[in-house]
C-alpha atoms as a PDB file:
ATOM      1  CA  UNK A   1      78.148 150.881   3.038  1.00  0.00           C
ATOM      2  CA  UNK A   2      76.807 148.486   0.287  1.00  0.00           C
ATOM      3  CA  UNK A   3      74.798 148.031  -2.370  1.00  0.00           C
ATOM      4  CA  UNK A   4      73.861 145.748  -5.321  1.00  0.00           C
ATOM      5  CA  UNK A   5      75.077 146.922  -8.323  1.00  0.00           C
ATOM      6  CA  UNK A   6      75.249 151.148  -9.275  1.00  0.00           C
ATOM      7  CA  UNK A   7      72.125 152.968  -8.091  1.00  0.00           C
ATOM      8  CA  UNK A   8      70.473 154.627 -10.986  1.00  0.00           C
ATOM      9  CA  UNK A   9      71.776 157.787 -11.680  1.00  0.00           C
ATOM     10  CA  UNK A  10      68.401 159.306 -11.253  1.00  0.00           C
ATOM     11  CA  UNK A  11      67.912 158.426  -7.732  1.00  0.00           C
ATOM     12  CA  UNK A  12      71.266 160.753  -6.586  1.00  0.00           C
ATOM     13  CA  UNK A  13      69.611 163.722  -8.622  1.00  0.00           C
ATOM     14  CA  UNK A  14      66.199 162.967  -6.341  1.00  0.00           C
ATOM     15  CA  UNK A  15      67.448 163.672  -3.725  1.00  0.00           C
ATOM     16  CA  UNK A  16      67.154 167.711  -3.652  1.00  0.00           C
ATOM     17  CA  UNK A  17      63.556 167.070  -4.635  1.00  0.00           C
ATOM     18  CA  UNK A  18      62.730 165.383  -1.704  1.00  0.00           C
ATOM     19  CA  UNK A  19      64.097 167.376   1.022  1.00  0.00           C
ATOM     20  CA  UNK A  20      61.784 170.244  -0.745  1.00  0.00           C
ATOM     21  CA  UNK A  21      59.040 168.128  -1.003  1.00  0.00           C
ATOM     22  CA  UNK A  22      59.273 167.163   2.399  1.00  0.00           C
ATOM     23  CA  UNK A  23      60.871 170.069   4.653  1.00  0.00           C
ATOM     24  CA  UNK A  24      58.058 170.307   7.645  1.00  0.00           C
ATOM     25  CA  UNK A  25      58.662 166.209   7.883  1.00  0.00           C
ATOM     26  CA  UNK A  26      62.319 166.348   7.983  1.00  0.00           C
ATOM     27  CA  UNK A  27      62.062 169.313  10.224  1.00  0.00           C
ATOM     28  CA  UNK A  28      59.665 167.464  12.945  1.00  0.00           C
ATOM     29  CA  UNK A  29      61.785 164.232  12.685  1.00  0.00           C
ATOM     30  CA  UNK A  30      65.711 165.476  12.819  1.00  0.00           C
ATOM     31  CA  UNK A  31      66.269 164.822  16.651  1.00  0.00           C
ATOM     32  CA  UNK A  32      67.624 168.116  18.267  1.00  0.00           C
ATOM     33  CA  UNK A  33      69.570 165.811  21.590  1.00  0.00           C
ATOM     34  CA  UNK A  34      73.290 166.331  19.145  1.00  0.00           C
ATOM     35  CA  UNK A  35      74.902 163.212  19.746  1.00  0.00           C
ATOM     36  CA  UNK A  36      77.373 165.126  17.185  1.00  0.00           C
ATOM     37  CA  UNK A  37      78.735 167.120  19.826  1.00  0.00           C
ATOM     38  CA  UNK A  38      81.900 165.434  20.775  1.00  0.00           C
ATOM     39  CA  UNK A  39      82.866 165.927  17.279  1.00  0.00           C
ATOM     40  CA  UNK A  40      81.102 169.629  16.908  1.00  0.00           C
ATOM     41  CA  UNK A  41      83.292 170.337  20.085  1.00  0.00           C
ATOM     42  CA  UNK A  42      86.798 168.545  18.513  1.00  0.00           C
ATOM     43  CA  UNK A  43      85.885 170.967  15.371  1.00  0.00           C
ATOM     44  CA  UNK A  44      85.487 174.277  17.965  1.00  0.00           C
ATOM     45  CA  UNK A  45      88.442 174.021  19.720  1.00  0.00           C
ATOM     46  CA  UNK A  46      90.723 172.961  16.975  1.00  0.00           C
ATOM     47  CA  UNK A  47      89.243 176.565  14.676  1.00  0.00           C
ATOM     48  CA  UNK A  48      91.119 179.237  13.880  1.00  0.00           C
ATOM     49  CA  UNK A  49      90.470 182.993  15.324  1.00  0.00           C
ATOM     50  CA  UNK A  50      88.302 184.266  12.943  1.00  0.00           C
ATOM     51  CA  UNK A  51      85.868 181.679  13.850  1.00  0.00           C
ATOM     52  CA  UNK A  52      83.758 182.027  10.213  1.00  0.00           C
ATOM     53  CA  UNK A  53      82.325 178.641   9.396  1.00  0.00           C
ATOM     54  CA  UNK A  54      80.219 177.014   6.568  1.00  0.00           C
ATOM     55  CA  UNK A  55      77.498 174.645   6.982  1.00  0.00           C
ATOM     56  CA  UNK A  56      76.751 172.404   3.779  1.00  0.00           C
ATOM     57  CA  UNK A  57      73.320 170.998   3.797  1.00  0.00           C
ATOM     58  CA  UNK A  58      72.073 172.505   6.812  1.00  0.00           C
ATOM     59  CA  UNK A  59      69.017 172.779   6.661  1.00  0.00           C
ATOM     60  CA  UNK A  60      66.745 174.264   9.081  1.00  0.00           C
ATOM     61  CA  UNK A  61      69.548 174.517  11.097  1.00  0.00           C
ATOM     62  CA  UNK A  62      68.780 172.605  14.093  1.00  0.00           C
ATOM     63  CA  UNK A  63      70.139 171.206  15.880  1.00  0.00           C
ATOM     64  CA  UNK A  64      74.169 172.041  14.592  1.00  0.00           C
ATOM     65  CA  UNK A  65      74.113 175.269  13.168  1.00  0.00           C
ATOM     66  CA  UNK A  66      72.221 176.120  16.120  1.00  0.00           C
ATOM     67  CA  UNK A  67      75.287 174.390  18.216  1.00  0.00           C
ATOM     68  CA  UNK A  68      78.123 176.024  16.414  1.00  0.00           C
ATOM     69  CA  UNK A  69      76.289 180.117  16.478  1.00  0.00           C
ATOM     70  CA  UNK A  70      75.510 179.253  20.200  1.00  0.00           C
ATOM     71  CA  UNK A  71      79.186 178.640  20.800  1.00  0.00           C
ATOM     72  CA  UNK A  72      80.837 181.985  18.570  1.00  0.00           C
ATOM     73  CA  UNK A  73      80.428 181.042  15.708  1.00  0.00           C
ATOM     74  CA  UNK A  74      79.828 183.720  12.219  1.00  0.00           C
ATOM     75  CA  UNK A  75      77.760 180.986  10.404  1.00  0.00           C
ATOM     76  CA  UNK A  76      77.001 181.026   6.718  1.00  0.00           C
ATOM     77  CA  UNK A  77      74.723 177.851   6.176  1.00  0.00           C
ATOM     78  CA  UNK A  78      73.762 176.591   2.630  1.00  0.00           C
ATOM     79  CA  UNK A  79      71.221 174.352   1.689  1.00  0.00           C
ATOM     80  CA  UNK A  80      69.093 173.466  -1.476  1.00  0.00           C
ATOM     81  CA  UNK A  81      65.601 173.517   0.376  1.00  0.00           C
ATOM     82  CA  UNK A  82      64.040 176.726   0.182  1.00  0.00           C
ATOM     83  CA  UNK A  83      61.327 175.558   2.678  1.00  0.00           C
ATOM     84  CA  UNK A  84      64.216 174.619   4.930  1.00  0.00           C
ATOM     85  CA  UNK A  85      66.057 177.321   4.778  1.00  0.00           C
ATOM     86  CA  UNK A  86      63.154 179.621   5.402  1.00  0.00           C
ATOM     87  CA  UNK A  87      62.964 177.968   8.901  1.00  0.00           C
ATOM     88  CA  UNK A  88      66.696 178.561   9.514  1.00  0.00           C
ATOM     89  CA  UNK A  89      66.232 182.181   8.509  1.00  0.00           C
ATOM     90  CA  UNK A  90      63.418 182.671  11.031  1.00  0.00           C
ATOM     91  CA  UNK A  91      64.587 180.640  13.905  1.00  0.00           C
ATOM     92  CA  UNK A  92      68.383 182.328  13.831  1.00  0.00           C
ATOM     93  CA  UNK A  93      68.534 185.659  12.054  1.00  0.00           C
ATOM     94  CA  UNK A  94      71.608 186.423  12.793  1.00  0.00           C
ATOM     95  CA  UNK A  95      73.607 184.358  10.213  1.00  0.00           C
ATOM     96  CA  UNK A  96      73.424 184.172   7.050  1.00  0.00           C
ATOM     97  CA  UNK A  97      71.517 181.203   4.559  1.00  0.00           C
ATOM     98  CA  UNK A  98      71.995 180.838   1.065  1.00  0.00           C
ATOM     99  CA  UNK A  99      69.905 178.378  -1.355  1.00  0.00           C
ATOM    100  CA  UNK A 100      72.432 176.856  -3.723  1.00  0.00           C
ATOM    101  CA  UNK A 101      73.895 173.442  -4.523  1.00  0.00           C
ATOM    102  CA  UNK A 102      77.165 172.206  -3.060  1.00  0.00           C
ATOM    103  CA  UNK A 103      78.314 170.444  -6.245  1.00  0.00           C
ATOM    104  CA  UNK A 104      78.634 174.233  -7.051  1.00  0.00           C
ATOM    105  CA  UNK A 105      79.986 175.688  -4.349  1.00  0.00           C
ATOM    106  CA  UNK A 106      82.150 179.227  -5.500  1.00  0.00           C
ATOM    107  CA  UNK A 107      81.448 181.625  -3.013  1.00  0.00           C
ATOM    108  CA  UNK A 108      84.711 183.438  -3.498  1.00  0.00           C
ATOM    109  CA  UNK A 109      85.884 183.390  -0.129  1.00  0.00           C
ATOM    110  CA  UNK A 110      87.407 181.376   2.881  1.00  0.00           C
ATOM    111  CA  UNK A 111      86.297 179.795   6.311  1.00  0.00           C
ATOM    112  CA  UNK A 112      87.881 179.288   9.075  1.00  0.00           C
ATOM    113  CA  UNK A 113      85.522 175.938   9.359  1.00  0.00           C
ATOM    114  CA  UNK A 114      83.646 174.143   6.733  1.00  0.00           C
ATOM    115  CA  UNK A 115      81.055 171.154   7.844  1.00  0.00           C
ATOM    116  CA  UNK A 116      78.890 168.734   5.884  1.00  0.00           C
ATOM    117  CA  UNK A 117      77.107 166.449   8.277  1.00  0.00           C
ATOM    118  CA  UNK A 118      75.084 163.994   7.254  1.00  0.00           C
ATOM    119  CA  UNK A 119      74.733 165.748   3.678  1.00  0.00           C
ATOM    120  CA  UNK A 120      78.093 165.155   1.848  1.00  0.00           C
ATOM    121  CA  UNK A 121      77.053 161.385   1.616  1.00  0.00           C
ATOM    122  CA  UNK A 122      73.797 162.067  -0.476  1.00  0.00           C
ATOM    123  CA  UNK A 123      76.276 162.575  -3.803  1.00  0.00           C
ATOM    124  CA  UNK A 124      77.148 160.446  -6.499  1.00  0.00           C
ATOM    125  CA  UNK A 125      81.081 158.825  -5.873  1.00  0.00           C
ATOM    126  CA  UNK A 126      82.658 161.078  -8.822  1.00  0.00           C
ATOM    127  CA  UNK A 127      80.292 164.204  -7.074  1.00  0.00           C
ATOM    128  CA  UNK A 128      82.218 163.437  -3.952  1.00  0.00           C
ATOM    129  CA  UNK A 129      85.601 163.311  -5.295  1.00  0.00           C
ATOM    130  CA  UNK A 130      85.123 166.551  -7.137  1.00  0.00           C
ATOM    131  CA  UNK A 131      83.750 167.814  -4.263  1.00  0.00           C
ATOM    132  CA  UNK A 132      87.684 168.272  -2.283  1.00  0.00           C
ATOM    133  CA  UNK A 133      89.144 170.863  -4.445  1.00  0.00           C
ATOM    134  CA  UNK A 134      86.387 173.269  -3.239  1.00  0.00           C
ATOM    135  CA  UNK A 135      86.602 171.862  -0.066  1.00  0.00           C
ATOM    136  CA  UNK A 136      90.415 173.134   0.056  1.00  0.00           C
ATOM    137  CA  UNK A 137      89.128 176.502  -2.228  1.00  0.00           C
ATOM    138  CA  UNK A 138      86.899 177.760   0.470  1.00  0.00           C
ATOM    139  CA  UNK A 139      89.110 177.096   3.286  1.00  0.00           C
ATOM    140  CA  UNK A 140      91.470 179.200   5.212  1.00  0.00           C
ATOM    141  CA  UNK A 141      95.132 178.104   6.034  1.00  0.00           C
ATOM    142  CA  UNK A 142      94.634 176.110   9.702  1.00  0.00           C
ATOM    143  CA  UNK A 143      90.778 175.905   8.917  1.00  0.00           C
ATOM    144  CA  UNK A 144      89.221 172.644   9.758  1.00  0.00           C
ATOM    145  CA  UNK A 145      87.038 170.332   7.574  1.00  0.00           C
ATOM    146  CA  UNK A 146      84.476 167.726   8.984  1.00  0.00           C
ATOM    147  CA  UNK A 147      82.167 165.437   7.069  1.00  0.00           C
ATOM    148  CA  UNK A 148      80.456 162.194   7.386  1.00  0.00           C
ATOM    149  CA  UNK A 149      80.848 158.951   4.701  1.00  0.00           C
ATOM    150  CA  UNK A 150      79.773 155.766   4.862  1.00  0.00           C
ATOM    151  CA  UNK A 151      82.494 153.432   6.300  1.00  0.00           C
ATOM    152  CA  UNK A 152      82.893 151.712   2.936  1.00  0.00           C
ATOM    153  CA  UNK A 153      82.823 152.196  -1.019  1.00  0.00           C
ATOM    154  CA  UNK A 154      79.508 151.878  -1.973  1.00  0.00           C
ATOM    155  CA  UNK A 155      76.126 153.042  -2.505  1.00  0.00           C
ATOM    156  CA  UNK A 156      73.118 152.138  -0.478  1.00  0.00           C
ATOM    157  CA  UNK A 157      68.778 153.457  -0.955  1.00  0.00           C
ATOM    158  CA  UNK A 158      67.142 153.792   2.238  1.00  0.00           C
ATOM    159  CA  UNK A 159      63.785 155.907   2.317  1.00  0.00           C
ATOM    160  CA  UNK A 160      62.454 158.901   3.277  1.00  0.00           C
ATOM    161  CA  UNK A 161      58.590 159.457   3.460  1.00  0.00           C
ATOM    162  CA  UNK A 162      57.861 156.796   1.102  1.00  0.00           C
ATOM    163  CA  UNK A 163      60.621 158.113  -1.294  1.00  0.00           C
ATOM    164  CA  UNK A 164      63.828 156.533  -2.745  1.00  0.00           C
ATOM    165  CA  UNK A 165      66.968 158.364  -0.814  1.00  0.00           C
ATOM    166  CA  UNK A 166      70.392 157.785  -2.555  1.00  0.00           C
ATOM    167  CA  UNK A 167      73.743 157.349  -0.202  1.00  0.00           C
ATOM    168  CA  UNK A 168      77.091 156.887  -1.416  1.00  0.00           C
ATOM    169  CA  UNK A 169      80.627 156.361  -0.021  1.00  0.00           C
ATOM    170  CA  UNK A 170      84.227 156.284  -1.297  1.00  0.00           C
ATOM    171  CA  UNK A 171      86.653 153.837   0.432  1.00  0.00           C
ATOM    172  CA  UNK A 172      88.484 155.425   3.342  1.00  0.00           C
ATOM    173  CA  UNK A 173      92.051 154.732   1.499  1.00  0.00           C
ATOM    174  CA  UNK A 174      89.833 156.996  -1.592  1.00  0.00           C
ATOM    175  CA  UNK A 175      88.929 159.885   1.147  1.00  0.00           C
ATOM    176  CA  UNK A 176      92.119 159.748   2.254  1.00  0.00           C
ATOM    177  CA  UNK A 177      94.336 160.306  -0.887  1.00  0.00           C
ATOM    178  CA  UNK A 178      91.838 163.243  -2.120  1.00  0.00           C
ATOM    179  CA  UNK A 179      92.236 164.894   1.245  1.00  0.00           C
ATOM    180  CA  UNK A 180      96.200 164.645   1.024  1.00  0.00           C
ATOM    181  CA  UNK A 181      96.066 165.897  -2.738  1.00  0.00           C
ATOM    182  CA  UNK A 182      93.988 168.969  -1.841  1.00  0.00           C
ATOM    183  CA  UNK A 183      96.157 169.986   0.620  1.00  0.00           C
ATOM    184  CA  UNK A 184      94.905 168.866   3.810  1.00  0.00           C
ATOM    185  CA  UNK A 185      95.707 166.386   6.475  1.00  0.00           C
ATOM    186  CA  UNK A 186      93.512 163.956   8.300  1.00  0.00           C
ATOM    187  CA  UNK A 187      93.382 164.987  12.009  1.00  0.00           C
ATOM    188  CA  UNK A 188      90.952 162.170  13.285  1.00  0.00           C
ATOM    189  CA  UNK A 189      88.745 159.873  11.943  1.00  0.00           C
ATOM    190  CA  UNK A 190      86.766 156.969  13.197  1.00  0.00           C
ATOM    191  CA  UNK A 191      84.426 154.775  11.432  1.00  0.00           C
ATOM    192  CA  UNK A 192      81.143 153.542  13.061  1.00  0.00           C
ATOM    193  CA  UNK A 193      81.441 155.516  15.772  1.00  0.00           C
ATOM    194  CA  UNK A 194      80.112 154.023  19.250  1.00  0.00           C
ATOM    195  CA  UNK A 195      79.906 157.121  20.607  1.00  0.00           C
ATOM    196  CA  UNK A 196      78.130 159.032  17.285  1.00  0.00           C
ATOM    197  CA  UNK A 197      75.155 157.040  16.667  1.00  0.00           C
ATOM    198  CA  UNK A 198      77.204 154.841  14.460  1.00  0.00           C
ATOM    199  CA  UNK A 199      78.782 157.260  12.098  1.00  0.00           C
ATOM    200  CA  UNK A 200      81.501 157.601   9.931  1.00  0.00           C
ATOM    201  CA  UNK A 201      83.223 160.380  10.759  1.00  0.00           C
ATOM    202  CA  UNK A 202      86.372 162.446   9.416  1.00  0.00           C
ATOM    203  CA  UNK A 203      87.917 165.827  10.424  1.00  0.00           C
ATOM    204  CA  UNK A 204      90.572 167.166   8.661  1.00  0.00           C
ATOM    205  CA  UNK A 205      92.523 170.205   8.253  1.00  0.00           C
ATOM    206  CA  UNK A 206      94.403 172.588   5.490  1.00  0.00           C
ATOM    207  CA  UNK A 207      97.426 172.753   5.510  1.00  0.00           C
ATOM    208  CA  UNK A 208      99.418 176.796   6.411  1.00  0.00           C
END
């Protein structure tokens, strides 16, 4: 991932305003054909028993939420769109969807799985990195972390309906040192991944 020069901070604090704005848009384009699955399936089988997981960002919940409930899973999802999450709440009842902010993430308890896909990237560098200690807070010993980055340090705009849409990335040595000092190991991780649509992609897990 690259960029010219440091993105305005502005544009990273846009970005929860646009996926409200724009919920029924996101929600017609997100393909639902989960080229993630090799990875969703890496992050099943390697889960402890409980089986409780956490979805950052995830929005209507289609298609991985969907993915990980159809396959056992007691799902919490969070997400900043209320519009969004009012489709998740409709569409799959039986978990549970909370509006909140990961930057503030304190729910006061553990998960045998934790996820942000395709949502962890949309914070600042210094967000990201302050983002592992609750990473490690909310997780259980054993439980499993995966995320997606950019494959570089950096931070890139692309656009969504006609709007500005912030991206950032820490270097992979970065990810890697904040993942050992919150008490977790890296357990695979492949950048640009043929086989992902391209993606960066870590999984991790905490340390008994």
């Amino acid at each position: 991932m690259s960029g010219a020069g440091e993105a305005p901070p502005e544009l990273a604090e846009a970005v929860v305003g646009i996926y409200r704005r724009h919920a029924a848009a996101f929600d017609a384009r997100r393909g639902r054909a989960l080229w993630e699955r090799g990875w969703l399936d890496r992050f099943l089988e390697a889960l402890p028993a409980s089986r409780e997981v956490l979805d950052l960002g995830c929005g209507m919940g289609e298609p991985i939420a969907r993915y990980l409930i159809d396959h056992g899973c007691r799902l919490t999802g969070l997400d900043s769109s209320p519009a969004l999450l009012a489709l998740a709440r409709r569409r799959f009842p039986q978990a549970a969807w909370v509006e909140g902010d990961m930057r503030e993430l304190a729910l006061a308890r553990r998960f045998a799985g934790l996820l942000a896909w395709d949502s962890f990237f949309f914070l600042t560098p210094d967000a990201q990195r302050d983002m592992f200690p609750r990473f490690a807070a909310h997780l259980e010993p054993g439980g499993m972390l995966l995320f997606t980055s950019g494959p570089e340090a950096g931070e890139r705009i692309g656009a969504f309906e006609g709007e500005k849409l912030y991206h950032a990335s820490l270097a992979p040595a970065e990810y890697r040192a904040l993942i050992a000092a919150n008490g977790l190991e890296v357990v695979r991780h492949v950048a640009d991944d043929p086989d992902c649509d391209r993606h960066t992609v870590w999984l991790a897990r905490r340390r008994p």
